[in-house]
PDB file of N, CA and C in Angstrom:
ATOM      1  N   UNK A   1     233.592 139.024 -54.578  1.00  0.00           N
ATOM      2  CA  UNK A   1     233.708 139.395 -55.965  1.00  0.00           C
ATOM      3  C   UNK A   1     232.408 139.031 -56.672  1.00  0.00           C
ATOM      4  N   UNK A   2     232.027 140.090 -57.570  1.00  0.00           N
ATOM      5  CA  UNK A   2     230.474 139.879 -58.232  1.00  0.00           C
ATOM      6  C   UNK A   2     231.024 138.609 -59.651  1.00  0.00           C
ATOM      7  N   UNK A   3     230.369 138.502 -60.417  1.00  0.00           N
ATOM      8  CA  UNK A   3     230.013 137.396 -61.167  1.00  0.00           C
ATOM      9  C   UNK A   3     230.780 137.745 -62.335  1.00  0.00           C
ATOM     10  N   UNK A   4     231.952 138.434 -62.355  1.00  0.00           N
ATOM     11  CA  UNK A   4     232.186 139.293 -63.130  1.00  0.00           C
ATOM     12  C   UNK A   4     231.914 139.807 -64.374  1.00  0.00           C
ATOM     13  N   UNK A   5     230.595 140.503 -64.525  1.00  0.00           N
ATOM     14  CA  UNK A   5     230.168 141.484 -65.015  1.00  0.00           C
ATOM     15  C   UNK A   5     229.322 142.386 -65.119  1.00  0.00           C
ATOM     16  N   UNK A   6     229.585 143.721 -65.278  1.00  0.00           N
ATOM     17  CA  UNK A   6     229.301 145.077 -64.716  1.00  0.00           C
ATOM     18  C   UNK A   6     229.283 145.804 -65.676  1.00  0.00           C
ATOM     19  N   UNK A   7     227.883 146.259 -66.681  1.00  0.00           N
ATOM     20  CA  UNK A   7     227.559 147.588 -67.348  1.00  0.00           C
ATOM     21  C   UNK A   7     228.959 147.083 -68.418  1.00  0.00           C
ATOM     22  N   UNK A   8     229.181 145.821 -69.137  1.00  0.00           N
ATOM     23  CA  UNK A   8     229.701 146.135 -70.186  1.00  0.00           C
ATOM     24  C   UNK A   8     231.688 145.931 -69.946  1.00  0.00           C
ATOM     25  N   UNK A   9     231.550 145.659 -68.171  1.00  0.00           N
ATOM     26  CA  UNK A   9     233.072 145.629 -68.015  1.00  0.00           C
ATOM     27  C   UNK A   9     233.069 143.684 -67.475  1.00  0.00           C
ATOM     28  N   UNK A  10     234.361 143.141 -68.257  1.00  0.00           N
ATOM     29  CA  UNK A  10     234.541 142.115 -67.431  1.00  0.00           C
ATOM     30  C   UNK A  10     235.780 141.956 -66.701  1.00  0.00           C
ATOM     31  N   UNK A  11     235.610 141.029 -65.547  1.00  0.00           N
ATOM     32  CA  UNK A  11     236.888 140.742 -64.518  1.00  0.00           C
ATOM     33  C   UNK A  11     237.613 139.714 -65.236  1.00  0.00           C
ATOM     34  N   UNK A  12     238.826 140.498 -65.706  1.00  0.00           N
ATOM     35  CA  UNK A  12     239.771 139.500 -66.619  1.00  0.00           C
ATOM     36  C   UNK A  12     240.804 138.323 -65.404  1.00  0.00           C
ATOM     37  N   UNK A  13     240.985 139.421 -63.975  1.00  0.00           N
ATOM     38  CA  UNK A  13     241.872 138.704 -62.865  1.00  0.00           C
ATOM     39  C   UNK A  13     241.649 139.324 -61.603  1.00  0.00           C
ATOM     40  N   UNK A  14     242.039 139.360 -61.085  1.00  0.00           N
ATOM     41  CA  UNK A  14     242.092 139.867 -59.547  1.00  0.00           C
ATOM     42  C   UNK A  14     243.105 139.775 -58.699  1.00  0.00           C
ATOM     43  N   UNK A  15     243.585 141.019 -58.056  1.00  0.00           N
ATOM     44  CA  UNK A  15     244.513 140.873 -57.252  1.00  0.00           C
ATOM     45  C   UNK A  15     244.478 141.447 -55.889  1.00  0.00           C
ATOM     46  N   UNK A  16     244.447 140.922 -54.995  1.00  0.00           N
ATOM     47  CA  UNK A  16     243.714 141.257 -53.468  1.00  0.00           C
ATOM     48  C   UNK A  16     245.299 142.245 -52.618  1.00  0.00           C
ATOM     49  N   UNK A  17     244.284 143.470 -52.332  1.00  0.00           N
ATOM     50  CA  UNK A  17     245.620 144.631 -51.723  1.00  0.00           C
ATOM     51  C   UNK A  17     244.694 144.749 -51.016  1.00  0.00           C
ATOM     52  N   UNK A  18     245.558 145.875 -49.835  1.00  0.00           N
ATOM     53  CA  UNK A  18     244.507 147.284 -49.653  1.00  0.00           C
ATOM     54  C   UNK A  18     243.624 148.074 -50.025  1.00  0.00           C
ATOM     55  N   UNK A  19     243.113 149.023 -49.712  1.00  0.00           N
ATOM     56  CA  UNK A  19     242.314 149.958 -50.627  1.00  0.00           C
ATOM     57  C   UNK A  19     243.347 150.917 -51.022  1.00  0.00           C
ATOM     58  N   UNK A  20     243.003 150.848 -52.461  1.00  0.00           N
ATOM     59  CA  UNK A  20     243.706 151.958 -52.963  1.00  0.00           C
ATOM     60  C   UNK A  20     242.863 153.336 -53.338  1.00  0.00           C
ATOM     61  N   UNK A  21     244.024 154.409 -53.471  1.00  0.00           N
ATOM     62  CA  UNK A  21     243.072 155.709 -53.557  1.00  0.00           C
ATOM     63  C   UNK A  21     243.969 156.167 -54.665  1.00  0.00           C
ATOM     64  N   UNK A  22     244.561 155.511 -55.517  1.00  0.00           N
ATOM     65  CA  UNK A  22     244.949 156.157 -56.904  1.00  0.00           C
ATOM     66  C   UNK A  22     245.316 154.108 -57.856  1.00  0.00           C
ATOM     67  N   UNK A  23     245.008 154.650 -58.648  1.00  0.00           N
ATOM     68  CA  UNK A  23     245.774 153.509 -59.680  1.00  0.00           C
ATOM     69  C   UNK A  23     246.239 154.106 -60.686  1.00  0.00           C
ATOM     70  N   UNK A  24     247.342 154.033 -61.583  1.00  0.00           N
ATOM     71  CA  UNK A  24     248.236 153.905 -62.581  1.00  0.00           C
ATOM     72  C   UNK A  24     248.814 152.597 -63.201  1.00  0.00           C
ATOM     73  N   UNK A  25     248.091 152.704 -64.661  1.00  0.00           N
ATOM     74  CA  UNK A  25     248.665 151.869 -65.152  1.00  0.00           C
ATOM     75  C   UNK A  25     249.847 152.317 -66.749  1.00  0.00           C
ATOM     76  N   UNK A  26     251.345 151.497 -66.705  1.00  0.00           N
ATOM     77  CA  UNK A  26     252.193 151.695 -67.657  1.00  0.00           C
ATOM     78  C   UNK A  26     253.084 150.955 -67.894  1.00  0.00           C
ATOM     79  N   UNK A  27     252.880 150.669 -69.030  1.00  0.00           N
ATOM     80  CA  UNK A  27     253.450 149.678 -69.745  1.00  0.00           C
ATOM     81  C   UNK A  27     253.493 148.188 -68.666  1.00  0.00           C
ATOM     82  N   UNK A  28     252.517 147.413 -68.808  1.00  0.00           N
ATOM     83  CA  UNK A  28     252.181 146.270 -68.201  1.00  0.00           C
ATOM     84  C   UNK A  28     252.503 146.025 -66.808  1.00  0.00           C
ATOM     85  N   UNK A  29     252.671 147.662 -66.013  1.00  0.00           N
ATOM     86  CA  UNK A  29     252.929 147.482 -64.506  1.00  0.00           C
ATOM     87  C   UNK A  29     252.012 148.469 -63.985  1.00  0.00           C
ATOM     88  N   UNK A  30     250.988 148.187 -62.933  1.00  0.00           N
ATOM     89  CA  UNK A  30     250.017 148.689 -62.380  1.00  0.00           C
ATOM     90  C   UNK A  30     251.145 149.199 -60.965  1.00  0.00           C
ATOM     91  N   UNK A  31     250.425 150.607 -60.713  1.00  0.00           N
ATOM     92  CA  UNK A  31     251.077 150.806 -59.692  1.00  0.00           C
ATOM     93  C   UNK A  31     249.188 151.720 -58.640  1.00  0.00           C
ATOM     94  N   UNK A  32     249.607 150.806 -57.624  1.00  0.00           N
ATOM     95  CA  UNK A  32     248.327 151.417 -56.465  1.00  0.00           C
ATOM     96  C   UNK A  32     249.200 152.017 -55.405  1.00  0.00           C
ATOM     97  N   UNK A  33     248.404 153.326 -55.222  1.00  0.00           N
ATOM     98  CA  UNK A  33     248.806 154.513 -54.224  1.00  0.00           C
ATOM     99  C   UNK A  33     247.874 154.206 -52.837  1.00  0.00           C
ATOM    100  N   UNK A  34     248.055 153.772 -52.126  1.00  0.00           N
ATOM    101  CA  UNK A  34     247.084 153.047 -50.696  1.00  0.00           C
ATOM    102  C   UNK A  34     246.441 154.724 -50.143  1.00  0.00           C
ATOM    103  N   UNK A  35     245.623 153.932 -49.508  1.00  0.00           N
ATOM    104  CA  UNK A  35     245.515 155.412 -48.479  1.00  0.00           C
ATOM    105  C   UNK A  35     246.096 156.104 -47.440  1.00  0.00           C
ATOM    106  N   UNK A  36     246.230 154.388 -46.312  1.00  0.00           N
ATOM    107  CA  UNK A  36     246.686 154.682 -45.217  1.00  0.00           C
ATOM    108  C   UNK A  36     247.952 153.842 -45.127  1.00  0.00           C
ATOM    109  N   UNK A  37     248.487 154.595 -44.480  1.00  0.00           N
ATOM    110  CA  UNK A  37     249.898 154.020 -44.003  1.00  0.00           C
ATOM    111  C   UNK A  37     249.785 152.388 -42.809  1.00  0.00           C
ATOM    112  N   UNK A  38     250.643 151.543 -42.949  1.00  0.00           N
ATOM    113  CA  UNK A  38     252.329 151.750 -43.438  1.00  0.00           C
ATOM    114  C   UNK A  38     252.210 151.084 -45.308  1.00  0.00           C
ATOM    115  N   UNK A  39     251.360 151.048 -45.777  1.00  0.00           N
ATOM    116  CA  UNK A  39     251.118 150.030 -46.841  1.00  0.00           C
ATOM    117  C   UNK A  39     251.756 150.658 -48.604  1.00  0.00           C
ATOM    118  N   UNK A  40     251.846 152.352 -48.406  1.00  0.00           N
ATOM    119  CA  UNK A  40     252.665 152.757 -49.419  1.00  0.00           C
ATOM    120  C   UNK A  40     252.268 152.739 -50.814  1.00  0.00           C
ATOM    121  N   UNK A  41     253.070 152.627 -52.037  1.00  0.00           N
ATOM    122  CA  UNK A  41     252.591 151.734 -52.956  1.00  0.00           C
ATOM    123  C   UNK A  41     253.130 150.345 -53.490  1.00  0.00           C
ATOM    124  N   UNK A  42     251.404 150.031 -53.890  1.00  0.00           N
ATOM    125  CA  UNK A  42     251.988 148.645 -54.483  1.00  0.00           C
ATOM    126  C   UNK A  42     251.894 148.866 -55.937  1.00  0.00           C
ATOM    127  N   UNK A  43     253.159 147.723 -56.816  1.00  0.00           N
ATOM    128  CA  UNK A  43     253.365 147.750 -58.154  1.00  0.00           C
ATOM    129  C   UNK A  43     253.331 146.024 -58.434  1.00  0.00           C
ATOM    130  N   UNK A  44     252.412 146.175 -59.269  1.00  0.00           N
ATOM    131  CA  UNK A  44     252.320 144.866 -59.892  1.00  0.00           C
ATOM    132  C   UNK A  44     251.955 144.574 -61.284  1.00  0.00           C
ATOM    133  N   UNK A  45     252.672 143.642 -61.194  1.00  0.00           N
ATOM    134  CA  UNK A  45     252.923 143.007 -62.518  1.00  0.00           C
ATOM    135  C   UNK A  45     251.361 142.942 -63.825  1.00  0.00           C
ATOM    136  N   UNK A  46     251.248 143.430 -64.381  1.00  0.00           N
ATOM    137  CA  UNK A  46     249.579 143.513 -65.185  1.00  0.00           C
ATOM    138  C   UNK A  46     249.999 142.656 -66.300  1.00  0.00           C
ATOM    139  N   UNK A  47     251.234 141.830 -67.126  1.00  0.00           N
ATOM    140  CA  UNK A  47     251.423 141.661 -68.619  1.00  0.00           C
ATOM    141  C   UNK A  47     250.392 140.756 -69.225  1.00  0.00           C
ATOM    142  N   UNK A  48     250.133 139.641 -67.522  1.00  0.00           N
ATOM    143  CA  UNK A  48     248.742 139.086 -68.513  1.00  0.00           C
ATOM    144  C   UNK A  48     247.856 139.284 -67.171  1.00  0.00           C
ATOM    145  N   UNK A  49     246.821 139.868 -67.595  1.00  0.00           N
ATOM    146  CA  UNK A  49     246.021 140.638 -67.412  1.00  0.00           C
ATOM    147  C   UNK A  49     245.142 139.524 -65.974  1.00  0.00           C
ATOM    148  N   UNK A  50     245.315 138.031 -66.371  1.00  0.00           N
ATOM    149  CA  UNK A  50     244.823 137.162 -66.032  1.00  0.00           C
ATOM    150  C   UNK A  50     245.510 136.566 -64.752  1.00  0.00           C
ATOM    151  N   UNK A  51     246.730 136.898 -64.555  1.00  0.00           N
ATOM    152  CA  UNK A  51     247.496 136.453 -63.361  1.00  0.00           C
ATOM    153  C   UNK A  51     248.000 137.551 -63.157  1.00  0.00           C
ATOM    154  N   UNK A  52     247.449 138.727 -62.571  1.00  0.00           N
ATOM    155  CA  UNK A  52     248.682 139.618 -62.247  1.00  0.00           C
ATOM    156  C   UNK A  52     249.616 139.343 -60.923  1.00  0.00           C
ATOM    157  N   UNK A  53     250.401 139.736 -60.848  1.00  0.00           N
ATOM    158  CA  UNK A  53     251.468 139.351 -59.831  1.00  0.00           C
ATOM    159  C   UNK A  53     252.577 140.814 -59.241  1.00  0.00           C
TER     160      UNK A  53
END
């Protein structure tokens, strides 16, 4: 993980998956679309931004 910050963006948290090849975020639940199988999607918790879970 870089130092977090990038062109104006900062790393509020981090949450270690797969690679994802879509993200959606709504109403304080992130949902990641993986690429490869068996890994599916993951949905996690975003409400504070700082611990997601």
């Amino acid at each position: 993980m870089n130092s977090g910050h990038s062109n104006g963006i900062k790393v509020v948290g981090y949450f270690d998956c797969y690679g994802g090849g879509q993200v959606v975020v709504r109403e304080r639940i992130a949902y990641v679309g993986h690429i490869a199988p068996p890994h599916g999607t993951s949905i996690i918790d975003v409400s504070d931004p700082s611990k997601p879970a």
